[in-house]
C-alpha atoms as a PDB file:
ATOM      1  CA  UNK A   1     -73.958 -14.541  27.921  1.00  0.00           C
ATOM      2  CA  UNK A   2     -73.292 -14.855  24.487  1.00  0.00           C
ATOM      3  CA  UNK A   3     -70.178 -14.808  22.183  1.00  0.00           C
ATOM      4  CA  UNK A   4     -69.072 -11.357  21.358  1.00  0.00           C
ATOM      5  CA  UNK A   5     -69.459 -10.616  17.616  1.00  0.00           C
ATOM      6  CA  UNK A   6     -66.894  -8.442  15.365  1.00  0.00           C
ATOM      7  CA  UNK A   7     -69.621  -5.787  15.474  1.00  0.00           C
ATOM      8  CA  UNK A   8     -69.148  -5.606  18.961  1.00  0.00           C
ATOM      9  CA  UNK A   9     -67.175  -2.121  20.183  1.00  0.00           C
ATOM     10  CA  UNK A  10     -64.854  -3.896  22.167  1.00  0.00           C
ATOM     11  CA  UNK A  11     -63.745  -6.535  20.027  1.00  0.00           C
ATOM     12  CA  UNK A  12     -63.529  -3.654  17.796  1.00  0.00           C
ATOM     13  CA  UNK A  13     -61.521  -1.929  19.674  1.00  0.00           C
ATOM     14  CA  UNK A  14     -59.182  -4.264  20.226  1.00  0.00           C
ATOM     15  CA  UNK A  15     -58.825  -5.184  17.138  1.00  0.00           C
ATOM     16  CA  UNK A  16     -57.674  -1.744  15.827  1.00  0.00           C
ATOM     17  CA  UNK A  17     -55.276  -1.847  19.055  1.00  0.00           C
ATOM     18  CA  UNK A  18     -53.988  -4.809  18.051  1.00  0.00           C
ATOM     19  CA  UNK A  19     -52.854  -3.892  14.149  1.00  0.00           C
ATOM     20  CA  UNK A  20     -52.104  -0.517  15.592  1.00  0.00           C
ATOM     21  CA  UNK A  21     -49.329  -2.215  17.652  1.00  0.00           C
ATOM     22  CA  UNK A  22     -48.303  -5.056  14.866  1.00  0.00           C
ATOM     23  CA  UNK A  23     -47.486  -1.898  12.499  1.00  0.00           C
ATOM     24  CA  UNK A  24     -46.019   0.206  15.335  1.00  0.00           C
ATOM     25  CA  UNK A  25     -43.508  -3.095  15.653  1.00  0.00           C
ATOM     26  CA  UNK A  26     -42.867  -2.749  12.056  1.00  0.00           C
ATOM     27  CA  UNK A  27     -42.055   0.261  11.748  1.00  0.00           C
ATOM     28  CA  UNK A  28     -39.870  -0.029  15.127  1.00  0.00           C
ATOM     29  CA  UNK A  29     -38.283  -3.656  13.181  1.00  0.00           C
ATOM     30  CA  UNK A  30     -37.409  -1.362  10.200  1.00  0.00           C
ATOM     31  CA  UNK A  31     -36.071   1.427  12.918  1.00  0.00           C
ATOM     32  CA  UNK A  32     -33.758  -1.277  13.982  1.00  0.00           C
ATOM     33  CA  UNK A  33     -32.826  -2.858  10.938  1.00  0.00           C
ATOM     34  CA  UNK A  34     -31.637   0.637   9.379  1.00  0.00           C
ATOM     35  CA  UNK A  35     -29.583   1.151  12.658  1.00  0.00           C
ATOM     36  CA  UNK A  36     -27.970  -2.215  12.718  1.00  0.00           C
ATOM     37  CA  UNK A  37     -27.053  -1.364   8.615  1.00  0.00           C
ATOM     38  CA  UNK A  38     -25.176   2.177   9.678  1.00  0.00           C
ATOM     39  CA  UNK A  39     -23.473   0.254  12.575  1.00  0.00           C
ATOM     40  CA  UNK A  40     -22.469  -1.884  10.622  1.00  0.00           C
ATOM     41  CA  UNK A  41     -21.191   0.692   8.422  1.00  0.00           C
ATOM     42  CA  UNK A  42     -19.598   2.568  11.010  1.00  0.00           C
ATOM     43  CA  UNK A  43     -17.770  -0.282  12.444  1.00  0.00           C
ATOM     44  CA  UNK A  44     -16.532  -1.002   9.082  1.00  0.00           C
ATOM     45  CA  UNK A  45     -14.975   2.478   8.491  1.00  0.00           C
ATOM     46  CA  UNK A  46     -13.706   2.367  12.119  1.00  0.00           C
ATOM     47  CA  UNK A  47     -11.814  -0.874  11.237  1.00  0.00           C
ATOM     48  CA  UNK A  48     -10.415   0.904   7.795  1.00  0.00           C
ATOM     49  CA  UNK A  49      -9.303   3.704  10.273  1.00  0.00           C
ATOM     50  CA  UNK A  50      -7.772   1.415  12.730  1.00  0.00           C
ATOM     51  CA  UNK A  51      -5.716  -0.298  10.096  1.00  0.00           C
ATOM     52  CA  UNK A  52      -4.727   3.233   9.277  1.00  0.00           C
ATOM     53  CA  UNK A  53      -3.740   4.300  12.032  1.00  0.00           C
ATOM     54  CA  UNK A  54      -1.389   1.486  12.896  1.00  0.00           C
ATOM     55  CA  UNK A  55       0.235   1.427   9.785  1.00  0.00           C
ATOM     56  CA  UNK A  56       0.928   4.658  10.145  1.00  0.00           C
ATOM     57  CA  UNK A  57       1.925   4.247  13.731  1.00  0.00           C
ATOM     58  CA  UNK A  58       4.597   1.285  12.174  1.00  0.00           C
ATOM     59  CA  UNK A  59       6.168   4.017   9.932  1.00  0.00           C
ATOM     60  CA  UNK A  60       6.614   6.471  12.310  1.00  0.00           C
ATOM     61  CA  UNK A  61       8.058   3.998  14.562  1.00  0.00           C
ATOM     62  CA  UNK A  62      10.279   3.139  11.279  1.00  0.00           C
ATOM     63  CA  UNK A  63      11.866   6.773  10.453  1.00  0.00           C
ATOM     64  CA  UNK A  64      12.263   7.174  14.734  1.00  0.00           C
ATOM     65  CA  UNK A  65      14.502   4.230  14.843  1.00  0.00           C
ATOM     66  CA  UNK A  66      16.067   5.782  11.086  1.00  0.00           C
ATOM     67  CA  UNK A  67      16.588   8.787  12.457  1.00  0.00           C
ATOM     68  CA  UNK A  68      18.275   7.746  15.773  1.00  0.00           C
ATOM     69  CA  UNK A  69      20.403   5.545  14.239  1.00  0.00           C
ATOM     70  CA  UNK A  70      20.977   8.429  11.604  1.00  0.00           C
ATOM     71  CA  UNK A  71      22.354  10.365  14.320  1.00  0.00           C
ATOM     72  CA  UNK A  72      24.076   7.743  16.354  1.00  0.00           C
ATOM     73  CA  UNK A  73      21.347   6.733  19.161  1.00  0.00           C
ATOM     74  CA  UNK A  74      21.174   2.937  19.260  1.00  0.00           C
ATOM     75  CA  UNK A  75      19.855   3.269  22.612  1.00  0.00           C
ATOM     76  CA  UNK A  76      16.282   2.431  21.480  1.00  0.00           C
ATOM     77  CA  UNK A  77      16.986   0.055  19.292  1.00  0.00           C
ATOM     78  CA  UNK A  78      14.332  -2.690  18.910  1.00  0.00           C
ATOM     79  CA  UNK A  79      16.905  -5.309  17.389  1.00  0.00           C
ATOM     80  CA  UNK A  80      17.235  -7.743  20.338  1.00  0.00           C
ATOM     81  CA  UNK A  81      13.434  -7.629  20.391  1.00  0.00           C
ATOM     82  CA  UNK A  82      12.605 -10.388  17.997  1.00  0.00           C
ATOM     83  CA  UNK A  83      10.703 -10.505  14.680  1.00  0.00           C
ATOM     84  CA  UNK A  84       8.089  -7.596  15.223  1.00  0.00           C
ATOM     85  CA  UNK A  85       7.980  -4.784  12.477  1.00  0.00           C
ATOM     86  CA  UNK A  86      10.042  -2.432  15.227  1.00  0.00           C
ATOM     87  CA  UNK A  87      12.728  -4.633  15.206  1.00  0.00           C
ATOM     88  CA  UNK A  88      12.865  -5.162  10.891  1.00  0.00           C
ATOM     89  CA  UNK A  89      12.550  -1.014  11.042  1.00  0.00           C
ATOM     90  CA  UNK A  90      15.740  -0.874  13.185  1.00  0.00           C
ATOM     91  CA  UNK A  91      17.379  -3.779  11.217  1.00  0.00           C
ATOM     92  CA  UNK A  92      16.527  -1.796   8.177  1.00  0.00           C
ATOM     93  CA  UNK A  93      18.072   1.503   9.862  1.00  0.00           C
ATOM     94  CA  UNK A  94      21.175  -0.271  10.845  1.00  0.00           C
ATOM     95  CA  UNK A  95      21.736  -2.143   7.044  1.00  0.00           C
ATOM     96  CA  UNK A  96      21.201   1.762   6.052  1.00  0.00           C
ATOM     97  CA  UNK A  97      23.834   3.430   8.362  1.00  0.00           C
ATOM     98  CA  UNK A  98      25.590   0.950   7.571  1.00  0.00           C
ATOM     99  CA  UNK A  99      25.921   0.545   3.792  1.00  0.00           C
ATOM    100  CA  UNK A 100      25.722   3.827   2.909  1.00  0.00           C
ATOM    101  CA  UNK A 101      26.797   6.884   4.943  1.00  0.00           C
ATOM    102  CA  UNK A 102      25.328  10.002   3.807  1.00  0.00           C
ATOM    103  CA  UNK A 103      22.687   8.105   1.630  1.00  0.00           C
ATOM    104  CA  UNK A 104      19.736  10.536   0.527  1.00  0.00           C
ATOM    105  CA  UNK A 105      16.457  10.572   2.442  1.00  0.00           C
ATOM    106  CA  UNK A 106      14.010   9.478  -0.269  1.00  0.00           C
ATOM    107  CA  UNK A 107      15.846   5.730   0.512  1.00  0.00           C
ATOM    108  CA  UNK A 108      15.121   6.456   4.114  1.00  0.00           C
ATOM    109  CA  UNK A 109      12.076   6.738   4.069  1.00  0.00           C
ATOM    110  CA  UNK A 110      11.243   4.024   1.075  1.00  0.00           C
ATOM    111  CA  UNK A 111      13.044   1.504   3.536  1.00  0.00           C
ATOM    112  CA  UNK A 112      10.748   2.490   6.404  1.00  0.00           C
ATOM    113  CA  UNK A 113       7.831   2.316   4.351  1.00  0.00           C
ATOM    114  CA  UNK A 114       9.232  -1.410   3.183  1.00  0.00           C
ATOM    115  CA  UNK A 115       9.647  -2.375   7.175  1.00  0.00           C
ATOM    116  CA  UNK A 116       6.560  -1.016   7.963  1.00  0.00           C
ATOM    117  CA  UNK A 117       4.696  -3.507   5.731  1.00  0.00           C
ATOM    118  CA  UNK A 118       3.306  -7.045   6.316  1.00  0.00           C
ATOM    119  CA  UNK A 119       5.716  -9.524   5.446  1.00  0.00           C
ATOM    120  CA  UNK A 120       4.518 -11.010   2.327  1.00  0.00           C
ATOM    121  CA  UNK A 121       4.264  -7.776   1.332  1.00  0.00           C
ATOM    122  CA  UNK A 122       8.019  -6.660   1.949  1.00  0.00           C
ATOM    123  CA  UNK A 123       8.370 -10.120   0.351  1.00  0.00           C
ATOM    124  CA  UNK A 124       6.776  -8.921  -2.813  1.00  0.00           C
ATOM    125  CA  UNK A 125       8.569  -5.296  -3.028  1.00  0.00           C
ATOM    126  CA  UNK A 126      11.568  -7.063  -2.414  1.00  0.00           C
ATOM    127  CA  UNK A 127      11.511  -9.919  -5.335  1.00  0.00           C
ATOM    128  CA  UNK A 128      10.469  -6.731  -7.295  1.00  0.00           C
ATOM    129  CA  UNK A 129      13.552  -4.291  -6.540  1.00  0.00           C
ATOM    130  CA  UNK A 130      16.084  -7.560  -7.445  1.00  0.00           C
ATOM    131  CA  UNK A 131      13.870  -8.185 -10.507  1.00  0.00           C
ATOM    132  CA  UNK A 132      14.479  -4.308 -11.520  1.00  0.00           C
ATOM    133  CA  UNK A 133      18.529  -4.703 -10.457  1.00  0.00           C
ATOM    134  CA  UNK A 134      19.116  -7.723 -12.176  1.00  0.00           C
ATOM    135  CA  UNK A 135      17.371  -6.245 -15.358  1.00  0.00           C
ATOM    136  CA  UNK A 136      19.692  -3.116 -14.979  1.00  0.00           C
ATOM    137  CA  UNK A 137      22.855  -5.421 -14.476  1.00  0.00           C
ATOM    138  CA  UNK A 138      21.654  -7.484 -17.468  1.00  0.00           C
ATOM    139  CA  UNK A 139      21.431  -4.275 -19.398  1.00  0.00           C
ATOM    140  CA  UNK A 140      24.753  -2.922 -18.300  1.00  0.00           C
ATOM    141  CA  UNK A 141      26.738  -5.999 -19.613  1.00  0.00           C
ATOM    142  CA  UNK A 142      25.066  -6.475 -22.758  1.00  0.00           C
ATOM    143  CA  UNK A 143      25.301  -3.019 -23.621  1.00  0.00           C
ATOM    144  CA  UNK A 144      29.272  -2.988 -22.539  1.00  0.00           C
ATOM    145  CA  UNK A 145      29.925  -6.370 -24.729  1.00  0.00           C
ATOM    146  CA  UNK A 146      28.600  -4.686 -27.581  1.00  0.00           C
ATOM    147  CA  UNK A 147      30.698  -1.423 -27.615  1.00  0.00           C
ATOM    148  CA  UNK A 148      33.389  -3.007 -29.837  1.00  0.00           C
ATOM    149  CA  UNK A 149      30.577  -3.515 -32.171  1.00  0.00           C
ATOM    150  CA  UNK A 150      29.371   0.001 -31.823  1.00  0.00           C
ATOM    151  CA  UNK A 151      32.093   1.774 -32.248  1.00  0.00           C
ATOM    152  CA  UNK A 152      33.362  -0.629 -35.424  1.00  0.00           C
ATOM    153  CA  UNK A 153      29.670   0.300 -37.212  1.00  0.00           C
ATOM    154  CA  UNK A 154      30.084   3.904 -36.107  1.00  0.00           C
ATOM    155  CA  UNK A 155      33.660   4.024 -37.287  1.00  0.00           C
ATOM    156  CA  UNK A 156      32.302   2.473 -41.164  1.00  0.00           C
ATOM    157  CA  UNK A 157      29.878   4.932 -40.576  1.00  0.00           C
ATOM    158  CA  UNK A 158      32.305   7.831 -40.256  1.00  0.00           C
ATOM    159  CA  UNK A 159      34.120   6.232 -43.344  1.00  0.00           C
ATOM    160  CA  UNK A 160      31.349   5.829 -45.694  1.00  0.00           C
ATOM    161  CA  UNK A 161      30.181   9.459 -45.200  1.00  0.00           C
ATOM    162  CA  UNK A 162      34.047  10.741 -45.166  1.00  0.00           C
ATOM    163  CA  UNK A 163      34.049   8.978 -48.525  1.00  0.00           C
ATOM    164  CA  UNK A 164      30.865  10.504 -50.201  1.00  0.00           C
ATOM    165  CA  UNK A 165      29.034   7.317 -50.136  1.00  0.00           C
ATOM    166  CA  UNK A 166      26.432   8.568 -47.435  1.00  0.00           C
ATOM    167  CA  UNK A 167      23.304  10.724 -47.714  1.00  0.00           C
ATOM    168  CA  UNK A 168      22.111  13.709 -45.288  1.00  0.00           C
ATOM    169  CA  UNK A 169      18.812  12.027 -43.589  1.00  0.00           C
ATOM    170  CA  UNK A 170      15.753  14.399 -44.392  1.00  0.00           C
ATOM    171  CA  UNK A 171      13.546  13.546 -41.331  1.00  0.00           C
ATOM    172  CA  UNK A 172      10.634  15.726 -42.698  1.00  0.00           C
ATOM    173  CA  UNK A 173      10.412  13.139 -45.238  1.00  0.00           C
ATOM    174  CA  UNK A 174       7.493  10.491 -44.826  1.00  0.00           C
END
């Protein structure tokens, strides 16, 4: 018996079966590889969601313990608890029921949505807020050191126009 040739039907044959099954793995590779890409997707917007979802879950656990201590339920209070985000939520309900009876419920919930952040992060809004009051106080001082001033150049003001030495401002004027 001789060597079979490529002429030969069955060599032929296989041939063809053969690339027929290299391009059916191909296309079966590329199958796969599109799959594993909207997995990968998925399990990336499932993550997103996740984090979501539980820091949502921290607020609401935030305005519960707000609104129990609001209405004088301490019972569930997560304070003894250590240094999770329940217990900063009920620390930050207590410093509120505490400092400021009646306050309105826009601070409420601003607090719980402070506790219910990562540290750093309450970190940040924090150094930000004393930032904004120190600013104000700043303000307040300057502005009340400076009323003697204001009310001497207001008072020369009154004078001069009393005494005909001021003209009416036309504003329309450019």
């Amino acid at each position: 018996m001789g060597q079979a040739s490529c002429s030969d039907p069955t060599h032929a044959d296989l041939l063809a079966v053969v690339e027929h099954l290299v391009a059916e793995n191909r296309r079966q590779a590329e199958q796969i590889e599109t799959q594993a890409a909207q997995i990968r997707t998925l399990t990336e917007t499932v993550e997103a969601q996740a984090r979501t979802i539980a820091s949502q879950a921290k607020r609401i656990a935030a305005l519960d313990s707000l609104s129990a201590v609001a209405a004088g339920d301490i019972s569930g209070c997560y304070c003894g608890k250590g240094g999770s985000s329940a217990a900063a939520a009920c620390w930050a309900a207590h410093e509120t029921a505490w400092y400021a009876p009646g306050m309105p419920s826009t601070l409420d919930v601003a607090i719980a949505e402070i506790a219910a952040l990562p540290p750093e992060e309450q970190e940040r809004v924090a150094n930000w807020i004393l930032e904004l009051l120190r600013d104000e106080a700043a303000w307040n001082e300057r502005f009340g050191a400076s009323q003697d001033a204001l009310s001497q150049l207001a008072a020369d003001a009154r004078a001069d126009r009393d005494a005909g030495n001021a003209a009416e401002m036309d504003f329309e004027r450019r």
